[in-house]
N, C-alpha and C. Protein backbone atom coordinates (compact mmCIF):
# COMPACT_ATOMS: atom_id res chain seq x y z
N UNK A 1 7.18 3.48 -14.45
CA UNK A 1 7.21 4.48 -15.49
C UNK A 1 8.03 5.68 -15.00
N UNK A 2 8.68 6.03 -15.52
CA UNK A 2 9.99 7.27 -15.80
C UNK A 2 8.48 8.70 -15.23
N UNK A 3 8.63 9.39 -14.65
CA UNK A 3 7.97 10.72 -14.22
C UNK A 3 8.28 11.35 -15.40
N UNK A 4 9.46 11.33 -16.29
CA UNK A 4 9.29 12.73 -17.21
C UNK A 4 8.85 11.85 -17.95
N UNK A 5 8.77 10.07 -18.37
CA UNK A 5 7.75 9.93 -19.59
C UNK A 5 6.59 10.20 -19.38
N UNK A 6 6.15 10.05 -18.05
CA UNK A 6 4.49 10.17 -17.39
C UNK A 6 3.96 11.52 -18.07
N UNK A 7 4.94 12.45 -17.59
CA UNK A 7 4.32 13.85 -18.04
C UNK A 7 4.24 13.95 -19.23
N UNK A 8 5.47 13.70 -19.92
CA UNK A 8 5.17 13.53 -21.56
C UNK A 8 4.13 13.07 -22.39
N UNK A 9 4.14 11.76 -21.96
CA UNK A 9 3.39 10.89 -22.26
C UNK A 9 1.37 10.71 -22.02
N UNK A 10 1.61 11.53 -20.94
CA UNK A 10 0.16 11.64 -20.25
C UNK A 10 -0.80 12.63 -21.24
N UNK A 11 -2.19 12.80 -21.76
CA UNK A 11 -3.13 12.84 -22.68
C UNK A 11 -4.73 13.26 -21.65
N UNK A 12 -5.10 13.88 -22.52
CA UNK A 12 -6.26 14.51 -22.29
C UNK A 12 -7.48 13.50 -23.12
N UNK A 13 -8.00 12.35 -22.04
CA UNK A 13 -8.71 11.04 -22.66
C UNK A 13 -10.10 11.69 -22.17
N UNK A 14 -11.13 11.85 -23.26
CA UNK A 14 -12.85 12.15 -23.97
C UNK A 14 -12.97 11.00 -23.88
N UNK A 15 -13.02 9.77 -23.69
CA UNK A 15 -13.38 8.95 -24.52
C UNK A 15 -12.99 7.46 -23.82
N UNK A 16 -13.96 6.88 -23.49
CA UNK A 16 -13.46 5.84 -22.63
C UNK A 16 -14.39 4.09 -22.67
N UNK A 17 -13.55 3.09 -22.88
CA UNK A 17 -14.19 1.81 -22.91
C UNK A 17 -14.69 1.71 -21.66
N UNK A 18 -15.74 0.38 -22.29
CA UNK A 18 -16.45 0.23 -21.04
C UNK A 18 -16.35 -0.91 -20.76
N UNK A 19 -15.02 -0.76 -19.35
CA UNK A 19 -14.62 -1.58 -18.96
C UNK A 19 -14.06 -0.59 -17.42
N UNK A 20 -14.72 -1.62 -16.38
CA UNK A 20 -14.39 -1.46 -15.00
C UNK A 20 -13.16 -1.52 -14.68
N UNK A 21 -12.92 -0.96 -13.82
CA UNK A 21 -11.94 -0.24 -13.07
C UNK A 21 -11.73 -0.93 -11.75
N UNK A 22 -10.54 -1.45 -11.40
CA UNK A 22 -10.40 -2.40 -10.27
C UNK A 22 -10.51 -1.21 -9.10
N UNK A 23 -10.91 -1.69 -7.87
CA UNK A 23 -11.00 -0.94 -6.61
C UNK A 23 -9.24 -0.23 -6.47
N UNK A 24 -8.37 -1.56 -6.40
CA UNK A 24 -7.29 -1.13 -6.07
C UNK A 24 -6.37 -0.38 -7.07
N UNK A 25 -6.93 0.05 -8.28
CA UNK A 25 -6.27 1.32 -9.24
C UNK A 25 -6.84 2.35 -8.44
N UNK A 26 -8.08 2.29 -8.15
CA UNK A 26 -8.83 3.55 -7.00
C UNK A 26 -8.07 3.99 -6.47
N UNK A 27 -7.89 3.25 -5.48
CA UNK A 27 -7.25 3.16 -4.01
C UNK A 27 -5.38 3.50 -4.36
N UNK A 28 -5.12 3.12 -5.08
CA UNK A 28 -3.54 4.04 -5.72
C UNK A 28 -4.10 5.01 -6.14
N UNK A 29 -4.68 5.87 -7.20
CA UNK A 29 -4.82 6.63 -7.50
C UNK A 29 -4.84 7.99 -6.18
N UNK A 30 -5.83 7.76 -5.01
CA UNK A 30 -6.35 8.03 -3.99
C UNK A 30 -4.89 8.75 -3.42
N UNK A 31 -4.46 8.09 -2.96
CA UNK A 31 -2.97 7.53 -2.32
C UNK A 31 -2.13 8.73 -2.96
N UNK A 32 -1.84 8.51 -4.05
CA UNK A 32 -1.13 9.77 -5.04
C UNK A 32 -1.75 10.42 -4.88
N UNK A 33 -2.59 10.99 -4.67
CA UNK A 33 -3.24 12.33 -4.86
C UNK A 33 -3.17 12.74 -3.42
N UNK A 34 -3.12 11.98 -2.36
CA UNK A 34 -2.92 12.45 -0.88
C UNK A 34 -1.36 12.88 -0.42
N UNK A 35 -0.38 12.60 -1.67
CA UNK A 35 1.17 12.92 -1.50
C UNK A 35 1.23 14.19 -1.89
N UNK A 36 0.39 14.98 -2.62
CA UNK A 36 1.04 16.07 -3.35
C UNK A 36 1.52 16.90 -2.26
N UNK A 37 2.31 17.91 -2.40
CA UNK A 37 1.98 18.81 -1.36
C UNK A 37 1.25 19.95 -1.14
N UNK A 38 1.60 20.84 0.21
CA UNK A 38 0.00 21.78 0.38
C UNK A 38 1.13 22.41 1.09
N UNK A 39 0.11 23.67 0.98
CA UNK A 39 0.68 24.88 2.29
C UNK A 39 0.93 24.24 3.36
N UNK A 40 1.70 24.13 4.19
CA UNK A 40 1.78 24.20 5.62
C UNK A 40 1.23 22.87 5.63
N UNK A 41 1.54 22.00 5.16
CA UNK A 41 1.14 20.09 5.08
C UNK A 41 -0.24 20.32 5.65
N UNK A 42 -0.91 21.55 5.31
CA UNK A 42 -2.69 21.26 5.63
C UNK A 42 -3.54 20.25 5.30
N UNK A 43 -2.76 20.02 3.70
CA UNK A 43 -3.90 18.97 3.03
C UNK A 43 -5.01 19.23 2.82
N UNK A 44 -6.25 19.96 2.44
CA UNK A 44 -7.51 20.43 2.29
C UNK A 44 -8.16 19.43 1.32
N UNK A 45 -7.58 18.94 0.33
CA UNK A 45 -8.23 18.01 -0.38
C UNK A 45 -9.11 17.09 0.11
N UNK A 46 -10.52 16.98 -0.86
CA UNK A 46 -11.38 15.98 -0.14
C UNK A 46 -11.70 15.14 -1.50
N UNK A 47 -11.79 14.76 -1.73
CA UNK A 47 -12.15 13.42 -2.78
C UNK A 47 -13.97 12.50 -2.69
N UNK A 48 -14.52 12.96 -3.87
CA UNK A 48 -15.67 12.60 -3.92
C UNK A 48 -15.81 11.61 -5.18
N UNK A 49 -15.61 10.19 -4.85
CA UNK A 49 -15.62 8.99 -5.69
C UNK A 49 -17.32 8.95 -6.46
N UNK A 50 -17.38 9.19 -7.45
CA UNK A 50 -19.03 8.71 -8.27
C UNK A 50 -18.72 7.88 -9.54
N UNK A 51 -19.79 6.76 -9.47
CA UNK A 51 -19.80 5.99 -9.95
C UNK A 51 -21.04 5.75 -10.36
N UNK A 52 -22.48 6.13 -9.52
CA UNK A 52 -23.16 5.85 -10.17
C UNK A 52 -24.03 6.68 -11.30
N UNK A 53 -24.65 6.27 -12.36
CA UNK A 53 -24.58 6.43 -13.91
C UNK A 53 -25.51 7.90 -13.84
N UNK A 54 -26.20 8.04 -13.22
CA UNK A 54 -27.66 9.00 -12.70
C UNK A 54 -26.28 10.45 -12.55
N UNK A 55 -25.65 10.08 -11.41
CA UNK A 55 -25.25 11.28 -10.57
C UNK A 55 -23.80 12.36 -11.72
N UNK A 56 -23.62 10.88 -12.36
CA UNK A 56 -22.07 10.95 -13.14
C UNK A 56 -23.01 12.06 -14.63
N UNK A 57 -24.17 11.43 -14.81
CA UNK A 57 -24.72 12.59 -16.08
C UNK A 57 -24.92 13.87 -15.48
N UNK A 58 -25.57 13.69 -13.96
CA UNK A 58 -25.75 15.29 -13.73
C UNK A 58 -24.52 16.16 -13.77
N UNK A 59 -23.81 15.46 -13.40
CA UNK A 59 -22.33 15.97 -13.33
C UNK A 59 -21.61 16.87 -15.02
N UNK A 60 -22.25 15.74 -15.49
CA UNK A 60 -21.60 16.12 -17.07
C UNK A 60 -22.81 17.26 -17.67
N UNK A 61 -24.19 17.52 -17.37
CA UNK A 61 -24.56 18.41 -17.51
C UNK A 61 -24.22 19.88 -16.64
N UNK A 62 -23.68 19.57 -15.31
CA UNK A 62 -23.20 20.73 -14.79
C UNK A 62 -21.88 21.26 -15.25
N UNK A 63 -21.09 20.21 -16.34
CA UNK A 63 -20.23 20.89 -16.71
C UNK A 63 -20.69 21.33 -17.99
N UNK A 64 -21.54 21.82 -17.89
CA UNK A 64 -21.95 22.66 -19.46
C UNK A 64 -22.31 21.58 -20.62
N UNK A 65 -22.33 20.53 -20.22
CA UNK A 65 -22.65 19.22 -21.56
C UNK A 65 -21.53 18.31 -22.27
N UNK A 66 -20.33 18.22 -20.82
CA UNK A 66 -19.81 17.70 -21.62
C UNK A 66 -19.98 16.20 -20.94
N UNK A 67 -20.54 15.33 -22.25
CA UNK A 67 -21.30 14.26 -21.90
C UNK A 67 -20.42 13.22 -21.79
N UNK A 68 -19.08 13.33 -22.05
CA UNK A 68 -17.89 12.36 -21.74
C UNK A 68 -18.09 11.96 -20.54
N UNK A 69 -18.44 13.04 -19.62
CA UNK A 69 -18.22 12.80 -18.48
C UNK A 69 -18.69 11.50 -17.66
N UNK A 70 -20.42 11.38 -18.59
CA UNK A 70 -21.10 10.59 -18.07
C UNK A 70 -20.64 8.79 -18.39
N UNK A 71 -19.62 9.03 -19.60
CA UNK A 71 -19.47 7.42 -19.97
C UNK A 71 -18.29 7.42 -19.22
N UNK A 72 -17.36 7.53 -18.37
CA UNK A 72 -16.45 7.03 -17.65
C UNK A 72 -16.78 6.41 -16.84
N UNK A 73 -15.91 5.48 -16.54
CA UNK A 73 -16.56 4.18 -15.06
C UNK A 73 -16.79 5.07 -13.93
N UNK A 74 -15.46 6.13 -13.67
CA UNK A 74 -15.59 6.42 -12.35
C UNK A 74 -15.10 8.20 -12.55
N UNK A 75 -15.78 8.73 -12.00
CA UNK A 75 -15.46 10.25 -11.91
C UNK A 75 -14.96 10.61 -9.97
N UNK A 76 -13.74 11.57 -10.38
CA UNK A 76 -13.51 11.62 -8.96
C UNK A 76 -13.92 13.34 -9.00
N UNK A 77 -14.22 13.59 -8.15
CA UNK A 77 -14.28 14.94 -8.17
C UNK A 77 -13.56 16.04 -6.78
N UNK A 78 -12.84 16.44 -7.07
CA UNK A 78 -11.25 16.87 -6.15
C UNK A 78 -12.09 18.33 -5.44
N UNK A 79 -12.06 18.64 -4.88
CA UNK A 79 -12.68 19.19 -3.67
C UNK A 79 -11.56 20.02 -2.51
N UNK A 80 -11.80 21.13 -2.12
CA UNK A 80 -10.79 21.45 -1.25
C UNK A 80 -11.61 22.13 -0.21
N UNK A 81 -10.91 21.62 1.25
CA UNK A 81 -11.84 22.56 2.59
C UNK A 81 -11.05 23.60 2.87
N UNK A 82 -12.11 24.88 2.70
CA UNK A 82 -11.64 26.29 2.37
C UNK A 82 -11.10 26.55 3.91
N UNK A 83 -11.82 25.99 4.90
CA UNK A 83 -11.98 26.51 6.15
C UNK A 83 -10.72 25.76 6.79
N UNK A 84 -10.02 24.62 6.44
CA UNK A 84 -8.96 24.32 6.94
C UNK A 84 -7.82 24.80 6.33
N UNK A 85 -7.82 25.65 4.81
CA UNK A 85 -6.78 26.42 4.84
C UNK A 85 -7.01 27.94 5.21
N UNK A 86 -7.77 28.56 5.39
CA UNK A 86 -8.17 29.51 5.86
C UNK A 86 -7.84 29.54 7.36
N UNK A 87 -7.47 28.20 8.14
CA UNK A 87 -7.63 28.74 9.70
C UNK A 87 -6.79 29.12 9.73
N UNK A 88 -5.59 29.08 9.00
CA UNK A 88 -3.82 29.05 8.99
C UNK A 88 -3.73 30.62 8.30
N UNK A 89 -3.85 30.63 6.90
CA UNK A 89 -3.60 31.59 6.08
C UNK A 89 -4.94 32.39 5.75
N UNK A 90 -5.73 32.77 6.84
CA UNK A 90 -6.53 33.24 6.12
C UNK A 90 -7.04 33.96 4.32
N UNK A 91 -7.19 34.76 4.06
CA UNK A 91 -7.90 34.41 3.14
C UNK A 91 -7.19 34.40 1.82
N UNK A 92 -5.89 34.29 1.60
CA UNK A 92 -4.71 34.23 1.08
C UNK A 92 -4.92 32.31 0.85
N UNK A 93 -5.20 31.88 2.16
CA UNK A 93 -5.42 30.60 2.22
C UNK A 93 -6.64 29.93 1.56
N UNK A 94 -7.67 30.67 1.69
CA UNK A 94 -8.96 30.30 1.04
C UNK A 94 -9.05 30.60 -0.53
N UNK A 95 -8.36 31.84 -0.84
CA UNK A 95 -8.58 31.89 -1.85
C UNK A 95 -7.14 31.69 -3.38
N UNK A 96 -6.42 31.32 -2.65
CA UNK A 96 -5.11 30.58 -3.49
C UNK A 96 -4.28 29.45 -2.78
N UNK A 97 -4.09 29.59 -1.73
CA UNK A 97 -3.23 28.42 -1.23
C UNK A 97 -4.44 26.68 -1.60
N UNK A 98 -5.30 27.10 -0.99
CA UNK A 98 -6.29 25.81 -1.07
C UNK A 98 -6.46 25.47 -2.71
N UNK A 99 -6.53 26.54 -3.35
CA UNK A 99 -6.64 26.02 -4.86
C UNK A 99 -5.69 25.13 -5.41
N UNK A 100 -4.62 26.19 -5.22
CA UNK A 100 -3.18 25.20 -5.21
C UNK A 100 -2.81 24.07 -4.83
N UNK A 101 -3.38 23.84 -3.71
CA UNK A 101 -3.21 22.68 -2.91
C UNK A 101 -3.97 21.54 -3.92
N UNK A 102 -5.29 21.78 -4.27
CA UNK A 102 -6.07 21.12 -4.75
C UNK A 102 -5.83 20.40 -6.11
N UNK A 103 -5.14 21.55 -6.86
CA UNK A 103 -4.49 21.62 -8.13
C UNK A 103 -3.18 20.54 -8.18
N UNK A 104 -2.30 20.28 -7.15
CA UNK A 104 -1.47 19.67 -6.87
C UNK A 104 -1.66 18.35 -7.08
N UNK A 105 -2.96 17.85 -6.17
CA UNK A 105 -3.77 16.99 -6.23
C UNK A 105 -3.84 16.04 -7.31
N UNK A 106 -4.53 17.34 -7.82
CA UNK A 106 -5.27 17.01 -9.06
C UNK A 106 -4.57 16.54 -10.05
N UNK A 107 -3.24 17.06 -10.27
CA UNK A 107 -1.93 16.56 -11.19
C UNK A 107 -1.06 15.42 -10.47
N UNK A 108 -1.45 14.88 -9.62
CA UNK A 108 -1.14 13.62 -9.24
C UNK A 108 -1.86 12.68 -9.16
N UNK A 109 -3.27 13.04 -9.47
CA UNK A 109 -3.93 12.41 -9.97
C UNK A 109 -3.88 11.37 -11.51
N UNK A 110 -4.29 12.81 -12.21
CA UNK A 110 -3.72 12.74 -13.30
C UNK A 110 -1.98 11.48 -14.07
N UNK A 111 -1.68 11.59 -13.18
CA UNK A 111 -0.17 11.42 -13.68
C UNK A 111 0.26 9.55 -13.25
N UNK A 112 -0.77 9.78 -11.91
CA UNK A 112 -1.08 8.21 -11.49
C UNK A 112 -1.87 7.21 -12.24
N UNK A 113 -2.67 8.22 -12.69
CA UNK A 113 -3.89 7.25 -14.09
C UNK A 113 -3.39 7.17 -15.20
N UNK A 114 -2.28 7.76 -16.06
CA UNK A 114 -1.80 7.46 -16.94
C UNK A 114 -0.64 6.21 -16.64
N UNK A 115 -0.15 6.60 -15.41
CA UNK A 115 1.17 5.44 -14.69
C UNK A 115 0.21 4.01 -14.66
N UNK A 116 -0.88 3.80 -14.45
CA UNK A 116 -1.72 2.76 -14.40
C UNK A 116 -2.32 2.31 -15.75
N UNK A 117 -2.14 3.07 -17.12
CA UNK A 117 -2.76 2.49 -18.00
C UNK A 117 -3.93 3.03 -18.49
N UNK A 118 -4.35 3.65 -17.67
CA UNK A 118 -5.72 4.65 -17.57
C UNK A 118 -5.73 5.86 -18.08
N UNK A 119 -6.92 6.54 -18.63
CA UNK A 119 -6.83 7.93 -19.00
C UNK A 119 -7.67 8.26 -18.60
N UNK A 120 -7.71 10.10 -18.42
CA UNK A 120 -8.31 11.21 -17.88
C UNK A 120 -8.42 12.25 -18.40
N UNK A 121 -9.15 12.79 -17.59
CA UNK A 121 -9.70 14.75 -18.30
C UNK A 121 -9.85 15.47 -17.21
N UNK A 122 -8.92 16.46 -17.27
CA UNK A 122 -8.93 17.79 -15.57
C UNK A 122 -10.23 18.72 -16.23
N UNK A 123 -10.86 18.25 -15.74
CA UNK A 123 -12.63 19.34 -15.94
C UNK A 123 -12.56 20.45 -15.31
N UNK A 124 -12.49 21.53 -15.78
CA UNK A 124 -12.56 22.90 -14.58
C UNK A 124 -13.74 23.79 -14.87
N UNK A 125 -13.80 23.28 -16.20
CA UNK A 125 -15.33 23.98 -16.57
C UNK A 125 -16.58 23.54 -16.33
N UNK A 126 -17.03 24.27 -15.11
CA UNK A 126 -18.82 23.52 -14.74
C UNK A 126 -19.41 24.51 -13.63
N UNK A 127 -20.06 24.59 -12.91
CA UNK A 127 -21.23 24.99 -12.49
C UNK A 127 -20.53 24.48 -11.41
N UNK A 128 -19.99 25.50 -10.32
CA UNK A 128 -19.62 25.39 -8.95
C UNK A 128 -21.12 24.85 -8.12
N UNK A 129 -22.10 25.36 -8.53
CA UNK A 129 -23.49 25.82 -7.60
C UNK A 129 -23.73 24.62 -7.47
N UNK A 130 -24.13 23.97 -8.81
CA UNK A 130 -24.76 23.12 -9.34
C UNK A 130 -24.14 21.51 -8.97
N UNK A 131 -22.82 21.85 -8.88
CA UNK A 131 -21.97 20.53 -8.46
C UNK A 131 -21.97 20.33 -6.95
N UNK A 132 -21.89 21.63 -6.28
CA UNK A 132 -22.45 21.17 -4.74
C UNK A 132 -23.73 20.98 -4.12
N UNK A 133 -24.57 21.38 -4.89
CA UNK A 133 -26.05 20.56 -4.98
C UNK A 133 -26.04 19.26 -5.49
N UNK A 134 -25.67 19.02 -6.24
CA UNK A 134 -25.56 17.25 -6.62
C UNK A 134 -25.33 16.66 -6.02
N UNK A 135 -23.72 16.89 -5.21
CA UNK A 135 -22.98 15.97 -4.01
C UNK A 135 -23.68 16.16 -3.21
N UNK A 136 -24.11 17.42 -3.12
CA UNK A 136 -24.07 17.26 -0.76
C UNK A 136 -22.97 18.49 -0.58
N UNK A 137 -22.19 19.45 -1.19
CA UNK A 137 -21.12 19.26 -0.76
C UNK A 137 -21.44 20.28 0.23
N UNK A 138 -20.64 20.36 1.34
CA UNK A 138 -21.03 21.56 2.52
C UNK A 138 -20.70 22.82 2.09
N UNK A 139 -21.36 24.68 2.52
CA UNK A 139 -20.48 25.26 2.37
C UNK A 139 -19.11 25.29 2.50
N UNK A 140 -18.26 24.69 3.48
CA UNK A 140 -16.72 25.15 3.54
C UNK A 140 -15.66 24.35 2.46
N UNK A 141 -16.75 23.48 1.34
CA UNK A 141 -15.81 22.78 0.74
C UNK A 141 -16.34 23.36 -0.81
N UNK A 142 -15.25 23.86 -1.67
CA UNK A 142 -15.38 23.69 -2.79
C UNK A 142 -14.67 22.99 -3.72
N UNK A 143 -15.70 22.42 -4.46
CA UNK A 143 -14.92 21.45 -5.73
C UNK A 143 -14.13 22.26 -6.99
N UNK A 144 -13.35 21.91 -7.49
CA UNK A 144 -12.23 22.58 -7.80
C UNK A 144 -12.04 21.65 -9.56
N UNK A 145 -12.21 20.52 -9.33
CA UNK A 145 -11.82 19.51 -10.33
C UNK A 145 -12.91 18.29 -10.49
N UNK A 146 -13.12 18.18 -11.51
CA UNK A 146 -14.18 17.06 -11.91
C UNK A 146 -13.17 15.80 -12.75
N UNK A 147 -12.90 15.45 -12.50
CA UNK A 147 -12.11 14.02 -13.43
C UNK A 147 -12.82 12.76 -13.97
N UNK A 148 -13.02 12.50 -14.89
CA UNK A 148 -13.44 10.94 -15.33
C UNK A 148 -12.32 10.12 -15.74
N UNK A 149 -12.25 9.30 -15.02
CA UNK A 149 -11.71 8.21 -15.12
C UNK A 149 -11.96 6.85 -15.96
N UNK A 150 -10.81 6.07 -16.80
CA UNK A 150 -11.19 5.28 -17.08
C UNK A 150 -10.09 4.46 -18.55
N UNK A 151 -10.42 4.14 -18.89
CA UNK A 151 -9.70 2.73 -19.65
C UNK A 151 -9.75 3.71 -21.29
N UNK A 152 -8.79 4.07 -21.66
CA UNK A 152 -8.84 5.24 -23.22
C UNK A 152 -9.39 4.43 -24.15
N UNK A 153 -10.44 4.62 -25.16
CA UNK A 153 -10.80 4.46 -25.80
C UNK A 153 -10.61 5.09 -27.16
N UNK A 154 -9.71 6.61 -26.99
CA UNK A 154 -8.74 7.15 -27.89
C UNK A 154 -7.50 7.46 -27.35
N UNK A 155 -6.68 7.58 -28.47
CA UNK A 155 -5.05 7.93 -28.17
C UNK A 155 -4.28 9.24 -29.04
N UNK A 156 -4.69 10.32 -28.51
CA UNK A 156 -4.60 11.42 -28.85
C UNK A 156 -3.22 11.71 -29.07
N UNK A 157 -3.00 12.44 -30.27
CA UNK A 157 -1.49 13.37 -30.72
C UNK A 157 -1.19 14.31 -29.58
N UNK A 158 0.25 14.35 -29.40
CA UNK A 158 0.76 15.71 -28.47
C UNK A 158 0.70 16.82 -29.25
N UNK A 159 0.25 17.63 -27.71
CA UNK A 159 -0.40 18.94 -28.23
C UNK A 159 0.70 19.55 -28.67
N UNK A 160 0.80 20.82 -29.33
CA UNK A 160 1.36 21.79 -29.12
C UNK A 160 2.51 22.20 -28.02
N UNK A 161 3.22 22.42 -28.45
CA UNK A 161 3.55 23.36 -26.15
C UNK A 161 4.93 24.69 -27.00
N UNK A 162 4.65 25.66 -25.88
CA UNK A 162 5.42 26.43 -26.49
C UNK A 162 6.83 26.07 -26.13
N UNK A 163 7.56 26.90 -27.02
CA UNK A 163 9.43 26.63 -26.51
C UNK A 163 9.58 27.04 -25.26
N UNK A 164 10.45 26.55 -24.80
CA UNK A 164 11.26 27.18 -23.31
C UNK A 164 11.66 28.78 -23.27
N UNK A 165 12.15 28.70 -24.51
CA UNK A 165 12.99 30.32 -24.57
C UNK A 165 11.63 31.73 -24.83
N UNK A 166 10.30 31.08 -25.06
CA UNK A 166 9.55 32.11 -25.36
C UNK A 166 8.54 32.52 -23.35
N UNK A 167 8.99 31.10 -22.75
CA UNK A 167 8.13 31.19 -21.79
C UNK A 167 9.33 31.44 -20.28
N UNK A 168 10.19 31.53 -20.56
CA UNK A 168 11.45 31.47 -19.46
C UNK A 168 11.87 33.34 -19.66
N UNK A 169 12.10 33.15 -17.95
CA UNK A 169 13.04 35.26 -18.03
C UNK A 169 13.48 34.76 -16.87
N UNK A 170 15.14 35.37 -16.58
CA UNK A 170 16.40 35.05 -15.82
C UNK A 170 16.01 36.39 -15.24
N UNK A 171 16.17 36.55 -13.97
CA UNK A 171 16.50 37.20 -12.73
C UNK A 171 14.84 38.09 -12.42
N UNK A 172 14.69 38.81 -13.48
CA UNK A 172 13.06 39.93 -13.95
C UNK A 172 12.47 39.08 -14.67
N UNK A 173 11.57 39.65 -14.81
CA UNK A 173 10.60 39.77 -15.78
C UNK A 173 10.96 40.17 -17.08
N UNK A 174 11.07 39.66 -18.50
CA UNK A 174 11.08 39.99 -19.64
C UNK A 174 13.09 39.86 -20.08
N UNK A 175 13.76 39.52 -18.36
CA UNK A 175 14.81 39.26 -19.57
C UNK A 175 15.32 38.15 -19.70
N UNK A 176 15.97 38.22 -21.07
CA UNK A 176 16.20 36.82 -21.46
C UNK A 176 17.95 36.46 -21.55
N UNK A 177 18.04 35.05 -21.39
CA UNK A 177 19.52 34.86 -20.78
C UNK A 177 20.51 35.49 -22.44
């Protein structure tokens, strides 16, 4: 698949059959998401695979109810260790480089599951607290991205997007070519 059809083409999937997910779409997916790049090739990303049905609802209640979450085969949930970009960039590092990093991730994620046939949802809305009580997750790691994964069960219209010329400025700020 063409990268600019991927992006084009790629959809914000609610909604998913129930139908399993081979290990080795995982395991690519995984893979892409370990290429993106990062500050200083730190890599902070940590990847928390759930699958089972119990942990995947708490999940979708920590994101405020959204219960999609819970019918996807597989939810990954994208994670970044604050403390390994922090040893470098301190807190410049903890508190934007690692996001970024994570975010990177996360859109190669994304972009790999549509390249496979698959659809997804970048979750950012949920309950930081509440999601590292569920996992386990340690203080130095925060989760960043909740994703469900899985086989579309809808095929959504392209959104909106604004023009180039309203969102683009040559040399400053505010001017236009």
């Amino acid at each position: 698949m063409d990268v600019f059809d991927a992006i084009k083409g790629r959809r914000s999937i609610r909604a998913f059959q129930e139908k399993e997910i081979p290990e080795e779409f995982i395991e690519k997916i995984l893979d892409a998401a370990r290429w993106a790049p990062s500050a200083g090739n730190i890599q902070p990303w940590e990847f928390i695979i759930v699958k089972d049905k119990e942990l995947k609802m708490r999940l979708a209640e920590a994101a405020y109810g959204q219960y999609f979450i819970a019918e996807a085969p597989v939810v990954i949930v994208v994670c970044t260790n604050i403390r390994k970009s922090s040893s470098r960039y301190g807190i410049r590092g903890e508190t934007l480089y690692s996001i970024q990093d994570a975010a990177a991730a996360t859109q190669n994620i994304l972009l790999s599951v549509h390249a496979l046939g698959l659809g997804a949802c970048w979750i950012g809305a949920f309950s930081e607290e509440r999601v590292i009580s569920i996992l386990n997750i340690p203080k130095y790691v925060r989760p960043v991205a909740i994703i469900p994964i899985g086989y579309p069960a809808e095929k959504p219209t392209p959104p909106h997007k604004r023009k180039l010329d309203e969102i683009t400025f040559f040399e400053k700020y505010g001017l236009k070519k």
